[in-house]
N, C-alpha and C. Protein backbone atom coordinates (compact mmCIF):
# COMPACT_ATOMS: atom_id res chain seq x y z
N UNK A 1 -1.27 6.87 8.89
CA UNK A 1 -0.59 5.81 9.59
C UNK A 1 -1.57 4.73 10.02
N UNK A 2 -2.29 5.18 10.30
CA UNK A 2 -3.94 3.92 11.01
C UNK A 2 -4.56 3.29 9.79
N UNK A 3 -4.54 3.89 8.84
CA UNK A 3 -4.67 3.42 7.13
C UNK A 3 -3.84 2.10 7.22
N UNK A 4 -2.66 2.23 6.85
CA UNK A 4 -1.26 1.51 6.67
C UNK A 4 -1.20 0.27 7.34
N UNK A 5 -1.44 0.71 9.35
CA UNK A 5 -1.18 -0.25 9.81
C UNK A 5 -2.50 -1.08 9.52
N UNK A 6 -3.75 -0.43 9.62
CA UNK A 6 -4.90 -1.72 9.56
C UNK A 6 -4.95 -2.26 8.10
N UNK A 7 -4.21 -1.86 7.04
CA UNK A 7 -4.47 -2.28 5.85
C UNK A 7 -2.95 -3.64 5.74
N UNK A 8 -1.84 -3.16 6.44
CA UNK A 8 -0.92 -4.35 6.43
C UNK A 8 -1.47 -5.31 7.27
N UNK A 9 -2.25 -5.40 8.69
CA UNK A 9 -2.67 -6.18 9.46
C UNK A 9 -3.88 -6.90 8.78
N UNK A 10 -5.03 -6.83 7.70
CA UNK A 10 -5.81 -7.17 6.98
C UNK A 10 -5.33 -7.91 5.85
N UNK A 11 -4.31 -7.74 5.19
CA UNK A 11 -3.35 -8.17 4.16
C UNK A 11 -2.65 -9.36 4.88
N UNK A 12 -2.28 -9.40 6.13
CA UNK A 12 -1.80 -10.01 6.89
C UNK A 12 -1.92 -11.59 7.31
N UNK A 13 -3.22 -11.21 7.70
CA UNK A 13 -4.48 -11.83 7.94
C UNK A 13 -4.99 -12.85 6.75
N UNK A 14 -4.83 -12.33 5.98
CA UNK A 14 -5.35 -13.11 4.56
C UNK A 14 -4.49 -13.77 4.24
N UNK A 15 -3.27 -13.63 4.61
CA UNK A 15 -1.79 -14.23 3.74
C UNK A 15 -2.05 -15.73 4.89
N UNK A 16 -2.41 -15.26 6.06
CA UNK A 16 -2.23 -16.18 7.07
C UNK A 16 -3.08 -17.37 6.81
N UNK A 17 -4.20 -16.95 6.72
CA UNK A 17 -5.65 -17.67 6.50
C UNK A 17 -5.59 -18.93 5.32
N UNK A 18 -4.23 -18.06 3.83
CA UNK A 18 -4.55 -18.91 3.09
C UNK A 18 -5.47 -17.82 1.92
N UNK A 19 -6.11 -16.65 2.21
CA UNK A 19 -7.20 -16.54 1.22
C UNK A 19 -6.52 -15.48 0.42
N UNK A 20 -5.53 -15.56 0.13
CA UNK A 20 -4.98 -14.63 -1.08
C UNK A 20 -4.61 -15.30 -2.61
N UNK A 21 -4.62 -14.91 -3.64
CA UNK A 21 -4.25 -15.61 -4.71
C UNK A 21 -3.08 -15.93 -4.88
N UNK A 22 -2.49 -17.10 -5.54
CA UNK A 22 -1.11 -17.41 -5.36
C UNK A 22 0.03 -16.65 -6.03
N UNK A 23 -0.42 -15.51 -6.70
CA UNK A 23 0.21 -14.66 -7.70
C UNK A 23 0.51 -13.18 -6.81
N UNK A 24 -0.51 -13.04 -5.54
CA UNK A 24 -0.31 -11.98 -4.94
C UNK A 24 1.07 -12.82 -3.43
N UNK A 25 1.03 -13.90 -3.44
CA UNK A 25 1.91 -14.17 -2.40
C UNK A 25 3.09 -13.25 -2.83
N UNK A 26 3.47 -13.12 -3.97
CA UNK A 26 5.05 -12.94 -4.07
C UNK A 26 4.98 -11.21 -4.16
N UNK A 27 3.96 -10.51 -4.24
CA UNK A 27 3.75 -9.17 -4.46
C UNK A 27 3.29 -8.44 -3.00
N UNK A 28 3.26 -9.57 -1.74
CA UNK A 28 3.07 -9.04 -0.63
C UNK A 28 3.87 -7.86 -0.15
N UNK A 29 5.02 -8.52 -0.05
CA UNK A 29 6.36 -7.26 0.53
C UNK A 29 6.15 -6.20 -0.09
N UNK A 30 5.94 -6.20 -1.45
CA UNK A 30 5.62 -5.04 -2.00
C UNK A 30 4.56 -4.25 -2.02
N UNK A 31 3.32 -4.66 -1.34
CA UNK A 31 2.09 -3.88 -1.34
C UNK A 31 2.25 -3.51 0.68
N UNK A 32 2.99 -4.28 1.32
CA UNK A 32 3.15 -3.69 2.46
C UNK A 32 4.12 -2.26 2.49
N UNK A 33 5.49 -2.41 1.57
CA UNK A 33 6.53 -1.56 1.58
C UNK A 33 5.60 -0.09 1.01
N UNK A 34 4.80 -0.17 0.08
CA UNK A 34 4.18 0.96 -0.46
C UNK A 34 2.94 1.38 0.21
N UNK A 35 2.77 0.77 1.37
CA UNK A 35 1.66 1.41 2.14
C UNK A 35 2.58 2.49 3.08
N UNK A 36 3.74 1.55 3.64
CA UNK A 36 3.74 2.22 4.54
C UNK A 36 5.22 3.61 4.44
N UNK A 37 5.61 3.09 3.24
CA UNK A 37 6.47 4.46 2.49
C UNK A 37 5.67 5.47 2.55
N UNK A 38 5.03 6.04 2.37
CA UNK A 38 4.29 7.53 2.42
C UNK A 38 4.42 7.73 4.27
N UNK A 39 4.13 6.71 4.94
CA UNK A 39 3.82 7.46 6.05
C UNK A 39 5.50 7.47 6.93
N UNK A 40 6.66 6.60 6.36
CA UNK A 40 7.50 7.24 6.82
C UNK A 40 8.53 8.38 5.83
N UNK A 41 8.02 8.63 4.91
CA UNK A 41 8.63 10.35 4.55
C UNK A 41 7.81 11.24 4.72
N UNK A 42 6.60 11.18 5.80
CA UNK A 42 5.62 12.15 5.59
C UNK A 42 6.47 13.78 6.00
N UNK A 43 7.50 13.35 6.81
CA UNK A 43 7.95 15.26 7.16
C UNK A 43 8.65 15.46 6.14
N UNK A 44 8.97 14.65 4.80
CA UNK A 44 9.62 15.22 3.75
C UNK A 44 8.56 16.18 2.98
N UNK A 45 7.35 15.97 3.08
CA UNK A 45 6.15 16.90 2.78
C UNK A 45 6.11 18.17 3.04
N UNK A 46 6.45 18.03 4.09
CA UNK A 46 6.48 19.18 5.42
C UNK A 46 7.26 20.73 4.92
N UNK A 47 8.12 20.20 3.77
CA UNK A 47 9.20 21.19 3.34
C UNK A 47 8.60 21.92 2.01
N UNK A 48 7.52 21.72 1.59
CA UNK A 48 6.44 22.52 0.78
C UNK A 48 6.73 22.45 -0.42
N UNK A 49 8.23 21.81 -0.78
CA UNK A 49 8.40 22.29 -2.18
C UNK A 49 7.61 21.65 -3.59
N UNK A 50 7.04 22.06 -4.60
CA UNK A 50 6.54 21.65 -5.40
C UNK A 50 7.40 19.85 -6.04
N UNK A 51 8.48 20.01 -6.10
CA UNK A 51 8.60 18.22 -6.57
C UNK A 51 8.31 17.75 -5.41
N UNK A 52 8.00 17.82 -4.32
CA UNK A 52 8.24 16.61 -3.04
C UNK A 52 6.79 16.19 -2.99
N UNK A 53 5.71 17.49 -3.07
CA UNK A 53 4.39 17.14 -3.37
C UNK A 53 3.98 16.99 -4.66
N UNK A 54 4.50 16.65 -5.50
CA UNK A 54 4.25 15.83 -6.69
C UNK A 54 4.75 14.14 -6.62
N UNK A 55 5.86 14.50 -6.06
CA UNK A 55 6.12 12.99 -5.73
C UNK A 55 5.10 12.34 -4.91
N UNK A 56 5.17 12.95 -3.77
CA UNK A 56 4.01 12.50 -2.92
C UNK A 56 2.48 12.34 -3.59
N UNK A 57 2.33 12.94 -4.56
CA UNK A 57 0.97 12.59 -5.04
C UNK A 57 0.86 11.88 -6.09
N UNK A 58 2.12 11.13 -6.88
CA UNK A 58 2.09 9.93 -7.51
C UNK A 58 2.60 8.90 -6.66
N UNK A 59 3.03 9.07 -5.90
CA UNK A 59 3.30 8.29 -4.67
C UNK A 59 1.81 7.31 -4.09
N UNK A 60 0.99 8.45 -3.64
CA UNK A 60 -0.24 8.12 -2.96
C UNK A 60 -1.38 7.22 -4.40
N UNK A 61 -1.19 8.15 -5.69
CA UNK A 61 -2.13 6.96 -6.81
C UNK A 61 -1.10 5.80 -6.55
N UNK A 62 -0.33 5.91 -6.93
CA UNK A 62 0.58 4.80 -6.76
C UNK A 62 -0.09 3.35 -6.23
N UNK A 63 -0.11 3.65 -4.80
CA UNK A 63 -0.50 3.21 -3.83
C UNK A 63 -2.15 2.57 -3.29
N UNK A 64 -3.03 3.70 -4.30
CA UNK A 64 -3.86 3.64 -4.32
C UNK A 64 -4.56 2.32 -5.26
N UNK A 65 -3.93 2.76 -6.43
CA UNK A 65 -4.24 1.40 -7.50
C UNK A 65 -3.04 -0.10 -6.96
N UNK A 66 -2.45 0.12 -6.20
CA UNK A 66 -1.79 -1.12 -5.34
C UNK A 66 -3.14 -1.89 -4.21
N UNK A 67 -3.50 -0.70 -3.85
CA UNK A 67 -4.97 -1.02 -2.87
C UNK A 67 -5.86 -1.72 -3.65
N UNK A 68 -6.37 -1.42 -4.57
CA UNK A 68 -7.82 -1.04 -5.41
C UNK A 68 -7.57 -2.71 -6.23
N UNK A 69 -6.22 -2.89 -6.82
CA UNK A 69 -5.97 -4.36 -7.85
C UNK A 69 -5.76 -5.36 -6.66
N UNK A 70 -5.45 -5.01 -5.31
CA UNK A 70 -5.16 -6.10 -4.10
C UNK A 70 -6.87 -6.85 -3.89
N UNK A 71 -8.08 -5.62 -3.63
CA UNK A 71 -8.97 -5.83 -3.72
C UNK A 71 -10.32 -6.45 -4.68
N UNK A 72 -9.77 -6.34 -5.68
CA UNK A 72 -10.32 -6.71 -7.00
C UNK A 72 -9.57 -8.27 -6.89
N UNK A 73 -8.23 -8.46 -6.65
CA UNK A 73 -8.07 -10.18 -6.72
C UNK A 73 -8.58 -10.23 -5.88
N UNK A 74 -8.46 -9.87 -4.60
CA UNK A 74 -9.17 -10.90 -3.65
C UNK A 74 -10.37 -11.13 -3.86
N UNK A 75 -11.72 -10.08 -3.86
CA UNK A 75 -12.90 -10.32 -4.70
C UNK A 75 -13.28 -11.31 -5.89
N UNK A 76 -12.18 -11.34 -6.78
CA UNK A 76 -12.47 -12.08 -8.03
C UNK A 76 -12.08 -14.16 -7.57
N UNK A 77 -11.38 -14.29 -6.30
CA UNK A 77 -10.96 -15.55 -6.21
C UNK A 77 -11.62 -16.08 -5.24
């Protein structure tokens, strides 16, 4: 959850500033919605069953390469 929120508040920040690429403006909602989806089904985890933690763990790459290509534009512009 402290992930999520300081990573939407940093994302945030940049949108505000101006220093994001103009191709990520329209992909914002969507890199906020997929941060913070994992942390509100996290008690769906909770129920152990093998699809929920598979979901959850293409869920999280998911998410991860949403992080990783957010960082690489911003770096590259």
């Amino acid at each position: 959850m402290i992930i999520a929120a300081f990573s939407s508040v940093m994302i945030s920040i940049l949108w505000i500033i101006g220093d994001l690429p103009f191709s990520l403006n329209y992909a914002l909602a969507f890199v906020i919605t997929a941060l913070w989806l994992p942390v509100l089904l996290r008690h769906k985890q909770q129920q152990g069953s093998m699809a929920w933690n598979l979901f959850f763990g293409l869920l999280g790459l998911g998410v991860l390469l949403i992080v990783v290509r957010v960082v690489w534009l911003i770096g590259r512009g």
